[in-house]
PDB file of N, CA and C in Angstrom:
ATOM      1  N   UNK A   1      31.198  20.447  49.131  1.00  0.00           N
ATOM      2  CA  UNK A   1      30.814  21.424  50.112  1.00  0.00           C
ATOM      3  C   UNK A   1      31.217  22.820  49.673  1.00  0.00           C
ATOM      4  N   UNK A   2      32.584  22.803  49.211  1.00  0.00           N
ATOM      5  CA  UNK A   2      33.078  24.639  48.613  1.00  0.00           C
ATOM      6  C   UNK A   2      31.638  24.608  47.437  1.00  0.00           C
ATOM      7  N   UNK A   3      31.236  23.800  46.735  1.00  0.00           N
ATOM      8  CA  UNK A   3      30.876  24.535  45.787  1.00  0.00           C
ATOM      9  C   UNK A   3      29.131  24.879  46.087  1.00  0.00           C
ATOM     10  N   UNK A   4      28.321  23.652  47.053  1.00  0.00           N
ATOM     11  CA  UNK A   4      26.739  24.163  47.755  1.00  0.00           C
ATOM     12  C   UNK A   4      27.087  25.312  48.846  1.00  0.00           C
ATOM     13  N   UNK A   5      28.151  25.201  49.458  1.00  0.00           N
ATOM     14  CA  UNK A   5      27.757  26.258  51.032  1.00  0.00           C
ATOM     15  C   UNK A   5      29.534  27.279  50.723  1.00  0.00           C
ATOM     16  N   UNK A   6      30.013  27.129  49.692  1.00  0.00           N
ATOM     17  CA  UNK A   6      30.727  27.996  49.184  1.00  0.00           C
ATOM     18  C   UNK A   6      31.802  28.422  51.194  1.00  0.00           C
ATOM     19  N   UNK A   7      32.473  27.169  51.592  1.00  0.00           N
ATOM     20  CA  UNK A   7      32.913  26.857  52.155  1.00  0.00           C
ATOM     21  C   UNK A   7      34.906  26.966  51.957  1.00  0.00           C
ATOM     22  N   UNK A   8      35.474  27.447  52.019  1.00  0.00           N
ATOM     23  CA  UNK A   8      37.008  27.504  52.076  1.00  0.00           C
ATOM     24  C   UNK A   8      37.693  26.095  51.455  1.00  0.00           C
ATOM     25  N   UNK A   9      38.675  26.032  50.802  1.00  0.00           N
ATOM     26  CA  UNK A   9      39.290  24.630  51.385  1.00  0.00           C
ATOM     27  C   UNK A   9      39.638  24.322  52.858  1.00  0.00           C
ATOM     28  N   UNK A  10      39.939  24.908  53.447  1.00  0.00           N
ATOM     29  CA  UNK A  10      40.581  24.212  55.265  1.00  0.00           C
ATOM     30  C   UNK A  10      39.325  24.001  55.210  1.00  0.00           C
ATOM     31  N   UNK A  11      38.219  25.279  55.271  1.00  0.00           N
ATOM     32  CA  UNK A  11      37.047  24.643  56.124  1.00  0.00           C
ATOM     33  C   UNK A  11      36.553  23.286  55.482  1.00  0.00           C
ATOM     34  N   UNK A  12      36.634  23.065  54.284  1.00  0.00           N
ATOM     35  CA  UNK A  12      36.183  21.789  53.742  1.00  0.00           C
ATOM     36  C   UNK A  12      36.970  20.481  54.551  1.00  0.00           C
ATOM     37  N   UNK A  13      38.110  20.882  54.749  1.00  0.00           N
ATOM     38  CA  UNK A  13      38.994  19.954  55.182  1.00  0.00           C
ATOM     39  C   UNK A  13      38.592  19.089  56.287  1.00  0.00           C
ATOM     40  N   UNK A  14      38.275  20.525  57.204  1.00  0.00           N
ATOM     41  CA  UNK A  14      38.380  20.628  58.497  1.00  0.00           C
ATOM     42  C   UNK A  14      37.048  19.316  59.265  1.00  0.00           C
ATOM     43  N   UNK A  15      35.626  20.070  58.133  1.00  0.00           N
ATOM     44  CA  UNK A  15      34.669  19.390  58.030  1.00  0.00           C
ATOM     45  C   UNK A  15      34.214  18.046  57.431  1.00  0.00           C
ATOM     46  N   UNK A  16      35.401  17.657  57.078  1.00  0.00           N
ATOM     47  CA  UNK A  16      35.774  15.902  56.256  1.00  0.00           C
ATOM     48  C   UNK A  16      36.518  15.423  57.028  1.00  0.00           C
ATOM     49  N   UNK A  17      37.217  16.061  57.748  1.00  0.00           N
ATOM     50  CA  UNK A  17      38.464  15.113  58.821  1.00  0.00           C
ATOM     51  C   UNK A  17      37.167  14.962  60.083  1.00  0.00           C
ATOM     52  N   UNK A  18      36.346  15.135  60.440  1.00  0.00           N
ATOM     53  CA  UNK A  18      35.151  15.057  61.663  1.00  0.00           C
ATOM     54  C   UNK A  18      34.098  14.328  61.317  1.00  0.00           C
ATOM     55  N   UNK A  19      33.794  14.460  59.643  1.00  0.00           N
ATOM     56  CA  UNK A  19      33.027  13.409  59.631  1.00  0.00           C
ATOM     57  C   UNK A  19      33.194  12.123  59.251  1.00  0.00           C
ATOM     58  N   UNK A  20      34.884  11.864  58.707  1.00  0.00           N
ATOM     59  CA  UNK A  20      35.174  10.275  58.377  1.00  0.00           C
ATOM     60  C   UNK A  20      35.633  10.163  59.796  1.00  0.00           C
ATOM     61  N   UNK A  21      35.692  10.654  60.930  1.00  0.00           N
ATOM     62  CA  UNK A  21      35.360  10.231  62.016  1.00  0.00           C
ATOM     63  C   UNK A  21      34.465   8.712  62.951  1.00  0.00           C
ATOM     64  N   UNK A  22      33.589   9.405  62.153  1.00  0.00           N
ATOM     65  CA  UNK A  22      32.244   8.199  62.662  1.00  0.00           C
ATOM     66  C   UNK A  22      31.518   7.648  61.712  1.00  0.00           C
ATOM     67  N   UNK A  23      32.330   7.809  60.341  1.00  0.00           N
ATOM     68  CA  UNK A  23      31.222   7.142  59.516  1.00  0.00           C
ATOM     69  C   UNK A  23      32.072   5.761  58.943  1.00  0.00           C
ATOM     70  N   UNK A  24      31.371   4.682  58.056  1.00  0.00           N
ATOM     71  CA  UNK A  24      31.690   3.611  57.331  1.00  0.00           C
ATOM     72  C   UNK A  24      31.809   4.037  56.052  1.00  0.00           C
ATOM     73  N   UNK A  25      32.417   3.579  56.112  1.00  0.00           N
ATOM     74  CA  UNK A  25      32.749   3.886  54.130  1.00  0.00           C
ATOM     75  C   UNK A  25      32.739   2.618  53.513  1.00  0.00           C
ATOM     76  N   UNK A  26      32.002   2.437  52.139  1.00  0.00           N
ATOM     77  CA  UNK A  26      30.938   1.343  51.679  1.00  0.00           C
ATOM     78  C   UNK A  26      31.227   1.257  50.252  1.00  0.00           C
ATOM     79  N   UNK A  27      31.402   0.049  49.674  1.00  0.00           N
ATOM     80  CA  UNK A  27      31.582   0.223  48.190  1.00  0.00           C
ATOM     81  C   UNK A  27      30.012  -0.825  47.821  1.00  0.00           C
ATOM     82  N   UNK A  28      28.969   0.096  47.351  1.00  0.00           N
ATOM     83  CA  UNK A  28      27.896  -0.547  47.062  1.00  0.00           C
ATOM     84  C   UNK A  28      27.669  -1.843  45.971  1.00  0.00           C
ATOM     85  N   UNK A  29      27.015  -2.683  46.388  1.00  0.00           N
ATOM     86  CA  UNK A  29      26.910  -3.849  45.698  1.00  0.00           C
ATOM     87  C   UNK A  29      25.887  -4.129  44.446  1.00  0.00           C
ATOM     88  N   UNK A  30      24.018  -2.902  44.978  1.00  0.00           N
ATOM     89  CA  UNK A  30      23.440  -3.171  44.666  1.00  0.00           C
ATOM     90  C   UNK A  30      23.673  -1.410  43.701  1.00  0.00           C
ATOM     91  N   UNK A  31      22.752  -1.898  42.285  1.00  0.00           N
ATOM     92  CA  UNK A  31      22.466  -0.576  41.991  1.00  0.00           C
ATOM     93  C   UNK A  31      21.113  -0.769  41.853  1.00  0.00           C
ATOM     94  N   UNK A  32      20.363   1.101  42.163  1.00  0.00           N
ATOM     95  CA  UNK A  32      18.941   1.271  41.937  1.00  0.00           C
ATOM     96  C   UNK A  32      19.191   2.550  40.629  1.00  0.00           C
ATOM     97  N   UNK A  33      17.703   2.392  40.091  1.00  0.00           N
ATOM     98  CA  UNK A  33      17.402   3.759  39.527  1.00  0.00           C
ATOM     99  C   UNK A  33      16.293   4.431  40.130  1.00  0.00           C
ATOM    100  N   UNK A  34      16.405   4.814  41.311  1.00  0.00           N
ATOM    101  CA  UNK A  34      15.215   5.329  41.696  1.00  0.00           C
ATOM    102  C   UNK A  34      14.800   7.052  41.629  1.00  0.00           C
ATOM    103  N   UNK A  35      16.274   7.884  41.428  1.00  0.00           N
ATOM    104  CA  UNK A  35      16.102   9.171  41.107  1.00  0.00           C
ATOM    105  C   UNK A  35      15.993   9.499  39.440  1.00  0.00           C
ATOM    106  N   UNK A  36      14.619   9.701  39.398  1.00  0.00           N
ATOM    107  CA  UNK A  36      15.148   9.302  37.631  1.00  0.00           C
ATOM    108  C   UNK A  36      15.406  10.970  36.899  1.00  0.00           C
ATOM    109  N   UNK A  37      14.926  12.180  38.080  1.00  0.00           N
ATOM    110  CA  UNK A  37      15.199  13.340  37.618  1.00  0.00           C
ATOM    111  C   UNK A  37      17.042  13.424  38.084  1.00  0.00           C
ATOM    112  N   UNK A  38      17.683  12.907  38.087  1.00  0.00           N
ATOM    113  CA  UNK A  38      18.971  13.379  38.974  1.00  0.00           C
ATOM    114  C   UNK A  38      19.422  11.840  38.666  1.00  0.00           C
ATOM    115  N   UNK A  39      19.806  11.245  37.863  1.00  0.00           N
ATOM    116  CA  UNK A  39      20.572   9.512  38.371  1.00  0.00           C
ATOM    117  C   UNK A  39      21.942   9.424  38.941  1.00  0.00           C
ATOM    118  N   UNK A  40      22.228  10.592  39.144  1.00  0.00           N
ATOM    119  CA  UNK A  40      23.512  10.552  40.079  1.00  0.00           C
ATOM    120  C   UNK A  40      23.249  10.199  41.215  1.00  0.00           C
ATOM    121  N   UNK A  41      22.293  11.014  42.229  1.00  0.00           N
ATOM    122  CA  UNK A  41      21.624  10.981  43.184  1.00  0.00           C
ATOM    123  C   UNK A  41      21.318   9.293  43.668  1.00  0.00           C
ATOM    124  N   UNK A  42      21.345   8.326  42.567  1.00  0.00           N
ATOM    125  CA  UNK A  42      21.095   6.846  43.069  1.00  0.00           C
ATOM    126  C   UNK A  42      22.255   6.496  43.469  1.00  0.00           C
ATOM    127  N   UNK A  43      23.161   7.410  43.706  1.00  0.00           N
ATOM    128  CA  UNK A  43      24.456   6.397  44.450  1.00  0.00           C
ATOM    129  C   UNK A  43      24.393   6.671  45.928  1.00  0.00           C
ATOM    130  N   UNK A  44      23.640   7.570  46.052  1.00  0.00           N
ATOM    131  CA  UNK A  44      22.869   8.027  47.494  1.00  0.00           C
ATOM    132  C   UNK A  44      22.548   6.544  48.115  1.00  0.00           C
ATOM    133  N   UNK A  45      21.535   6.722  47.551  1.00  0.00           N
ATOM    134  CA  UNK A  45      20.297   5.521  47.962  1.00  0.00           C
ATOM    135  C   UNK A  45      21.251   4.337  47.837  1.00  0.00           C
ATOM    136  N   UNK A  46      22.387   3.854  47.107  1.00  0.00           N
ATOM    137  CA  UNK A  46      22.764   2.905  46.847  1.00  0.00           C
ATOM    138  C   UNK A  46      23.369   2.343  48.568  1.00  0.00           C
ATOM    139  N   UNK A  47      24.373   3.821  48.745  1.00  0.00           N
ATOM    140  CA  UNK A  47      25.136   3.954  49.689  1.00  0.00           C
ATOM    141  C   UNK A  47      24.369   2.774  50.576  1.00  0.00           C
ATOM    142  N   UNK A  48      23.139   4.379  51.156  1.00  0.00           N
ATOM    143  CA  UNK A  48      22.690   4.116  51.962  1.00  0.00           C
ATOM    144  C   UNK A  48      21.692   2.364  52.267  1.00  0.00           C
ATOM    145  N   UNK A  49      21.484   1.764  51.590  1.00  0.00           N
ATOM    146  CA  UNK A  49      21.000   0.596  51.224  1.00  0.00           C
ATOM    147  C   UNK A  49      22.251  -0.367  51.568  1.00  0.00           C
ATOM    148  N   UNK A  50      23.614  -0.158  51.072  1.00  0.00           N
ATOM    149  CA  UNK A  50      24.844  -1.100  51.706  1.00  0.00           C
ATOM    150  C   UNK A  50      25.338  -1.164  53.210  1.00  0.00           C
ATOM    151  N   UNK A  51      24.747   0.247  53.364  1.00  0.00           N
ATOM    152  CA  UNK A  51      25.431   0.213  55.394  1.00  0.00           C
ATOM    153  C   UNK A  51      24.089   0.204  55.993  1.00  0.00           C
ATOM    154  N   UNK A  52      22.447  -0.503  55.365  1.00  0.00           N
ATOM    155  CA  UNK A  52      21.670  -0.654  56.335  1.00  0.00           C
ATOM    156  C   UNK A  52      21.224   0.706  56.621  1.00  0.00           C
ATOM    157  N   UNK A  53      21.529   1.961  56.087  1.00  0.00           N
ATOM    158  CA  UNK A  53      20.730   2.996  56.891  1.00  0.00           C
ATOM    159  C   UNK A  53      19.157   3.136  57.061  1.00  0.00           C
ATOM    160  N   UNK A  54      18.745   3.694  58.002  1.00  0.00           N
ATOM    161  CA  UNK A  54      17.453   3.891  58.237  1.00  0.00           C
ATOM    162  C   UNK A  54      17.043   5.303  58.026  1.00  0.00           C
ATOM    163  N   UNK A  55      17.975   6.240  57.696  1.00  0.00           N
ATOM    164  CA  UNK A  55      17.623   7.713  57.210  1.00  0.00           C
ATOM    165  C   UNK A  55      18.811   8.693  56.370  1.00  0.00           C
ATOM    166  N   UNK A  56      18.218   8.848  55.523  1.00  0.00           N
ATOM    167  CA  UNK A  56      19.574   9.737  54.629  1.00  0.00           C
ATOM    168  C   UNK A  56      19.211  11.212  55.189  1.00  0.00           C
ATOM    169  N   UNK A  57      19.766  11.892  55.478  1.00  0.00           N
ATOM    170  CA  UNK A  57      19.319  13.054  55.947  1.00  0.00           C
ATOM    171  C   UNK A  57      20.225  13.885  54.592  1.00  0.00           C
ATOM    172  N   UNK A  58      19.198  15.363  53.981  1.00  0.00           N
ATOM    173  CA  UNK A  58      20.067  15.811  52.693  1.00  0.00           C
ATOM    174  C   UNK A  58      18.997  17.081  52.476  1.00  0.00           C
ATOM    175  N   UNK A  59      19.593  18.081  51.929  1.00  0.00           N
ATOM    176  CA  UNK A  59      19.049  18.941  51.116  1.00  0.00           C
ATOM    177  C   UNK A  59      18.922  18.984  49.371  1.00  0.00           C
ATOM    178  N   UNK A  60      19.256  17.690  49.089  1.00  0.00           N
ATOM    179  CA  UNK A  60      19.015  17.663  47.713  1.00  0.00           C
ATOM    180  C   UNK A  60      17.117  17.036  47.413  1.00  0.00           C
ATOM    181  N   UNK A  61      17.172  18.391  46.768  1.00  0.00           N
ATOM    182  CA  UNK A  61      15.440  18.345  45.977  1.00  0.00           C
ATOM    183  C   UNK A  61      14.918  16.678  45.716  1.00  0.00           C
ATOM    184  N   UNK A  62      15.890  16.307  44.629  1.00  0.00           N
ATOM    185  CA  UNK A  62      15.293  14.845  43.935  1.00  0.00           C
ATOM    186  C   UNK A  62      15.345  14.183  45.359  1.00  0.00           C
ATOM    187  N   UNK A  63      15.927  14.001  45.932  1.00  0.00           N
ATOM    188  CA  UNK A  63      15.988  12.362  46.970  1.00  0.00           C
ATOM    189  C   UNK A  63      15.186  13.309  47.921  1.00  0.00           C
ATOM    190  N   UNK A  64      14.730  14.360  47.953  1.00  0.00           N
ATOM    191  CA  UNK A  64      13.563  14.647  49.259  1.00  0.00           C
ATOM    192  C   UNK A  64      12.274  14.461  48.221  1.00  0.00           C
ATOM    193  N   UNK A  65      12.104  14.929  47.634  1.00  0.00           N
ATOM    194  CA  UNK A  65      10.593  13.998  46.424  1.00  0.00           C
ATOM    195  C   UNK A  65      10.571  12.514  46.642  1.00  0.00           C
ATOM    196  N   UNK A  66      11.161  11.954  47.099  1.00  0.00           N
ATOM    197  CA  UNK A  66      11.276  10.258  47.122  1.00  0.00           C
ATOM    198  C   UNK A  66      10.609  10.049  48.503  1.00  0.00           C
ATOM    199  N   UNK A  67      10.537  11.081  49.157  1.00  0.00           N
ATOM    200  CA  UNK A  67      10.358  10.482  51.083  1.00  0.00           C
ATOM    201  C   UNK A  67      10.958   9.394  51.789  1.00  0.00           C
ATOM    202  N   UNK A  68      11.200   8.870  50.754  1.00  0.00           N
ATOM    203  CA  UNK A  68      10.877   6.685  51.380  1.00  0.00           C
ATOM    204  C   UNK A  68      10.996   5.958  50.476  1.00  0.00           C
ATOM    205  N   UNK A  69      12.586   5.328  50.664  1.00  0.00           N
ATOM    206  CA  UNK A  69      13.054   4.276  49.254  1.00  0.00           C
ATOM    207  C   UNK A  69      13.672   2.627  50.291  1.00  0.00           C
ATOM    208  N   UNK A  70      12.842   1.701  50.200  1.00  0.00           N
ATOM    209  CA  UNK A  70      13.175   0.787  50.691  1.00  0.00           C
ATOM    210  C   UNK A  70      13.252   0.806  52.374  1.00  0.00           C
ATOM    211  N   UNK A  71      11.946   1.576  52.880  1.00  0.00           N
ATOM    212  CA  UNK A  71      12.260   1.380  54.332  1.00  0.00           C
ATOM    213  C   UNK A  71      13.093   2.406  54.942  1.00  0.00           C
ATOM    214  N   UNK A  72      13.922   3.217  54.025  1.00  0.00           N
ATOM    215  CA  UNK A  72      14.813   4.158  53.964  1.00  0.00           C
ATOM    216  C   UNK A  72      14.355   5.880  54.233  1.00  0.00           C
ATOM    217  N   UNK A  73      13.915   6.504  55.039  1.00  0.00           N
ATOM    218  CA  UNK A  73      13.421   7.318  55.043  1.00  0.00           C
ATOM    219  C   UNK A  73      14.488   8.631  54.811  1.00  0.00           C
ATOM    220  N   UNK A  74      13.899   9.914  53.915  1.00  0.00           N
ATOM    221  CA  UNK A  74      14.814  10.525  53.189  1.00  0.00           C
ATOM    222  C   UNK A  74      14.253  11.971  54.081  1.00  0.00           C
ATOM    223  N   UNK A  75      15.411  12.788  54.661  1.00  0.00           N
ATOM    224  CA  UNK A  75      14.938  13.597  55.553  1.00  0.00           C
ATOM    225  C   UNK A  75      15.309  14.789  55.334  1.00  0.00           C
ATOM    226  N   UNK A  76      14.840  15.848  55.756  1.00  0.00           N
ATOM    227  CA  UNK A  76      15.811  17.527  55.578  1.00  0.00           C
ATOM    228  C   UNK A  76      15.750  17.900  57.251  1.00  0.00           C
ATOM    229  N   UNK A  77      17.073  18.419  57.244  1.00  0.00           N
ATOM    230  CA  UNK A  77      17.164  18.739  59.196  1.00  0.00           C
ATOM    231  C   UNK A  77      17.866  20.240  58.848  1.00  0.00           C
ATOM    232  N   UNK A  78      16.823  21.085  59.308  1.00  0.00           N
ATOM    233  CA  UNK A  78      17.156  22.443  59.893  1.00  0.00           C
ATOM    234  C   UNK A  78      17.402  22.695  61.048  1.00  0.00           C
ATOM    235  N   UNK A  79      18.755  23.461  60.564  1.00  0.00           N
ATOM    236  CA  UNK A  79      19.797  23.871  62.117  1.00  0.00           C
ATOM    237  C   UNK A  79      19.168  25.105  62.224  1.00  0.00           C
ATOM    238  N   UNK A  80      19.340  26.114  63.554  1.00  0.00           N
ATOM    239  CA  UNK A  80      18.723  26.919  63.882  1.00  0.00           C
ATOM    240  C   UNK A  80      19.945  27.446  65.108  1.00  0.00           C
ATOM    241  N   UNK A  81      20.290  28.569  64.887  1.00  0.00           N
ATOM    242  CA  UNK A  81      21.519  29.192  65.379  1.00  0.00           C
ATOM    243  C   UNK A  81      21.168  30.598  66.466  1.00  0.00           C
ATOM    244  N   UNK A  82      21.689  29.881  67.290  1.00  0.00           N
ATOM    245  CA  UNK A  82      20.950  31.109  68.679  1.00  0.00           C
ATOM    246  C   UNK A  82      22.165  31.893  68.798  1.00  0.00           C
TER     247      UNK A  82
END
């Protein structure tokens, strides 16, 4: 996060202590190669494929070119600040 939204450490902190909040944390079983511009990016999809997700939501380019990996729909969500 400091280094895409050039974020503080606390604020990084701050924003990792809220989201291991509600999430599962997953050591994937299966591997894919499905980002073949980016193969880092398949630990994404891997993740998301071990906890069952039904949407990765992300601003990374390669896994939004994919739309749709296994039922898995790959999303971009714009916030909008009043």
């Amino acid at each position: 996060m400091r280094r895409d939204f050039d974020f503080t450490n606390e604020e990084t902190e701050e924003i990792t202590d809220k989201v291991l909040a509600f999430v599962t944390l997953v050591n994937p079983a299966t591997r894919v190669d499905a980002v073949k511009d980016d193969p880092d990016d398949n630990s994404i999809i891997e993740c998301a494929i071990e906890s069952n997700s039904k949407y990765i939501i992300t601003y990374d380019k390669h896994l939004l070119n994919l739309r749709e990996y296994q039922k898995i729909r790959i999303l971009i969500v714009f916030l909008i600040e009043h």
